[in-house]
Protein backbone atom coordinates (compact mmCIF):
# COMPACT_ATOMS: atom_id res chain seq x y z
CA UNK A 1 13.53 13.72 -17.31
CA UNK A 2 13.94 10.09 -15.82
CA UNK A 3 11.39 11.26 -12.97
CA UNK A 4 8.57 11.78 -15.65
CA UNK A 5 9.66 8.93 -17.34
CA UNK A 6 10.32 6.18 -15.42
CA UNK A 7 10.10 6.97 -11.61
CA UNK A 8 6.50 8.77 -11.43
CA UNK A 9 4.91 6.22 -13.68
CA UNK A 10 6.37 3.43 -11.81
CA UNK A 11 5.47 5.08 -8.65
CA UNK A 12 1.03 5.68 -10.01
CA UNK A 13 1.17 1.82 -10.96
CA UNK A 14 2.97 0.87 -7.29
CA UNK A 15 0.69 3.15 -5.91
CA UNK A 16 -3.08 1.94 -7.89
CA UNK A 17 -1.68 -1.57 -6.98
CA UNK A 18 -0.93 -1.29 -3.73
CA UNK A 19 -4.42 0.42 -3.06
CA UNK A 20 -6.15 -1.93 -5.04
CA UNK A 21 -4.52 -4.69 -2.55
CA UNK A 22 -5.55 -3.07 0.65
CA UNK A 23 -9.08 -1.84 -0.35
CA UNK A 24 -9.30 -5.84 -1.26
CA UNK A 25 -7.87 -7.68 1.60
CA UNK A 26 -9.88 -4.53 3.97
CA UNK A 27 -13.09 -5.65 2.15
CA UNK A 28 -12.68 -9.34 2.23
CA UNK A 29 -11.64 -8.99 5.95
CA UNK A 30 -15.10 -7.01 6.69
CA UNK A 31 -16.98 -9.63 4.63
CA UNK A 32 -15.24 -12.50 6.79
CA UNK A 33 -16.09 -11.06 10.39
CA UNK A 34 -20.05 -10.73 8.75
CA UNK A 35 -19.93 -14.57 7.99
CA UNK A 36 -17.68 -15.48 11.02
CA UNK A 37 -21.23 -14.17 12.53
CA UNK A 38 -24.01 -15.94 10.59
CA UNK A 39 -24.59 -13.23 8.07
CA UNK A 40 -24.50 -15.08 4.76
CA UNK A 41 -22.87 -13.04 1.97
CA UNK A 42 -23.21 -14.50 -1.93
CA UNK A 43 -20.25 -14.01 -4.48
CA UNK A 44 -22.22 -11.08 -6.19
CA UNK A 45 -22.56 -9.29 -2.38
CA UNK A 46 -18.76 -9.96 -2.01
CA UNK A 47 -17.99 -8.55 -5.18
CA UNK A 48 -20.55 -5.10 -4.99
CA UNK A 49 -19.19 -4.48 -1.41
CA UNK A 50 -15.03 -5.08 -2.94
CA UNK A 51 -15.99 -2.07 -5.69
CA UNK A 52 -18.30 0.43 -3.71
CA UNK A 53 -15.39 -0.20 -1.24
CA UNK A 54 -12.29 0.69 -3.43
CA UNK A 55 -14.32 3.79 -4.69
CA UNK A 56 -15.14 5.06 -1.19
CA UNK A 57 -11.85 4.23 0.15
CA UNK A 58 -9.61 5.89 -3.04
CA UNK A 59 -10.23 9.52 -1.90
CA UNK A 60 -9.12 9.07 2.09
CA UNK A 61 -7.75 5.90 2.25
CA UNK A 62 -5.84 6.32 -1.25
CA UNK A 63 -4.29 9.63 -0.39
CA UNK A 64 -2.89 8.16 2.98
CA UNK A 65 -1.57 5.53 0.92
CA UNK A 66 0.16 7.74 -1.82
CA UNK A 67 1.42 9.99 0.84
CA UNK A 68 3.49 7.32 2.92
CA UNK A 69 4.54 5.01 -0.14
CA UNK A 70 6.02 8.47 -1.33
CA UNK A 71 7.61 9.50 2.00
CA UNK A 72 9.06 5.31 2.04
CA UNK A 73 10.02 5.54 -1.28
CA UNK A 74 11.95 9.01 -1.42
CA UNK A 75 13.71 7.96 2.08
CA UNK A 76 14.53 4.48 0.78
CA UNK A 77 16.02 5.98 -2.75
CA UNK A 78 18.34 7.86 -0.56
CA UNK A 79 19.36 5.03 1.22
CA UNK A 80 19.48 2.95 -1.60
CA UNK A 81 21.72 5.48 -3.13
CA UNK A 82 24.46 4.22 -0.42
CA UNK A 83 23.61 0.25 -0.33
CA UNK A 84 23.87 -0.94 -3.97
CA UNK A 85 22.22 -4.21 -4.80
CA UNK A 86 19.77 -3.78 -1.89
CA UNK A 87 16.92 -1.86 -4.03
CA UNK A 88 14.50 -4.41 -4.16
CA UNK A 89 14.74 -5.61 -0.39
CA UNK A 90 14.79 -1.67 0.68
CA UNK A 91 11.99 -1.14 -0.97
CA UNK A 92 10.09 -4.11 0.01
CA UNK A 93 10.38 -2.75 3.59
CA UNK A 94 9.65 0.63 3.03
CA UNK A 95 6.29 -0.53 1.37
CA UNK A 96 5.67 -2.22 5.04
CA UNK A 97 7.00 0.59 6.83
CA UNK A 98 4.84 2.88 5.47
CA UNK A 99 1.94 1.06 5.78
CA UNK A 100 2.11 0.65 9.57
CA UNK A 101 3.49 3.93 9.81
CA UNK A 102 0.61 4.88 9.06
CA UNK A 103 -2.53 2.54 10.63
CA UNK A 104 -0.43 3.30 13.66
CA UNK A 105 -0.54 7.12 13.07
CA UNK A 106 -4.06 7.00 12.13
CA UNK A 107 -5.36 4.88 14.86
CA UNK A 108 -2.92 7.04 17.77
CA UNK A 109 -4.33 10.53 16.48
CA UNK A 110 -8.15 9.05 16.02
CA UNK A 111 -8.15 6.38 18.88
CA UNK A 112 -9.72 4.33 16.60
CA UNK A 113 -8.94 1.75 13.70
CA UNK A 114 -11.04 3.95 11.09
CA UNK A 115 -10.58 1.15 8.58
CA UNK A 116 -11.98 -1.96 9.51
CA UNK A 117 -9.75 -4.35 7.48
CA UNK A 118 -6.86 -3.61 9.60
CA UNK A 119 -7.97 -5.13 12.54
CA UNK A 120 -6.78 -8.43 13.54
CA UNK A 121 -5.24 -10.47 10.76
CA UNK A 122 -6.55 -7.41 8.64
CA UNK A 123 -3.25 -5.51 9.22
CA UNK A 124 -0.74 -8.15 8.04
CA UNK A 125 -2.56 -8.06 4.62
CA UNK A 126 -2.23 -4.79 4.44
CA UNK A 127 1.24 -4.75 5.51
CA UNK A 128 1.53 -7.50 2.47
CA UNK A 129 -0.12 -4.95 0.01
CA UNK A 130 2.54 -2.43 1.00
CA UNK A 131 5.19 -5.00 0.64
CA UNK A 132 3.85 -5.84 -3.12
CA UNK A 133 3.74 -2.24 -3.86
CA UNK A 134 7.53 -1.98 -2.25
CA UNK A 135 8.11 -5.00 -4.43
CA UNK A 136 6.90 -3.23 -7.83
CA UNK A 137 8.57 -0.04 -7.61
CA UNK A 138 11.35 -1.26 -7.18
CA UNK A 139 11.13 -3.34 -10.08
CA UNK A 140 9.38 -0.90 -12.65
CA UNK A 141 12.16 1.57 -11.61
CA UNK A 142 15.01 -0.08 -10.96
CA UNK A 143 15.65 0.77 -7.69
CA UNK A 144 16.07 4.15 -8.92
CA UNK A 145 19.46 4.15 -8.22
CA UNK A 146 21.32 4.09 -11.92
CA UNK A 147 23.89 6.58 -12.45
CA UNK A 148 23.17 9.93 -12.86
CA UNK A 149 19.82 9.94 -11.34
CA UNK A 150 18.03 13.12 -9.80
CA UNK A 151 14.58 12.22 -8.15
């Protein structure tokens, strides 16, 4: 019962987070090469092109992200299981880990860096959302390493 309770819930808020973090800093990256080129973009542009962006992105680009945070996340409870006291840390890296798991996977299999905002600088942040999402999970679950537990 603690997976419908506590882990999956904390995992959809990691998740939404995390996704809300990348589609931002991809968005904000993609608005920032346009002005690094003359194109002026007003506040109201920035913020049309941040929402049509999240709810293009969500389908593709949100499924990607569910998929590895879960992958991270089940692999890092397992670990966790053996290192107590590490959850948060573990978790933190797995966030990262799956995040350039992967932009790398996606960009070896397509030969191409399909989205924009992880170009450049672009794919720290979104190594940062996957951190924060790392970072939350671990925190809204506990590590999900109490006693007891069956994920």
């Amino acid at each position: 019962m603690s997976f419908l309770t506590r882990i999956l819930p904390s995992f959809l808020v990691s998740w939404l987070l995390t996704f809300t973090l990348a589609s931002l800093f991809h968005s904000q990256y993609v608005v920032n090469q346009l002005v690094n080129v003359g194109v002026v973009v007003g506040f109201n542009d920035r913020v049309n092109l941040t929402l049509e962006d999240w709810l293009g992105l969500l389908p593709t680009y949100g499924a990607i992200i569910a998929i590895a945070l879960a992958i991270a996340f089940l692999v890092t409870w397992l670990i966790a299981k053996k290192v107590k006291k590490q959850g948060a840390q573990l978790f933190v890296i797995a966030g990262i880990v799956a995040f350039a798991s992967a932009l790398i996977a996606i960009e070896s299999i397509m030969n191409i860096t399909i989205i924009a905002g992880a170009r450049g600088w672009g794919f720290y942040m979104q190594l940062l959302a996957g951190a924060v999402g790392g970072y939350v999970f671990a925190k809204l679950s506990n590590g999900c390493h109490s006693k007891n537990e069956i994920i």
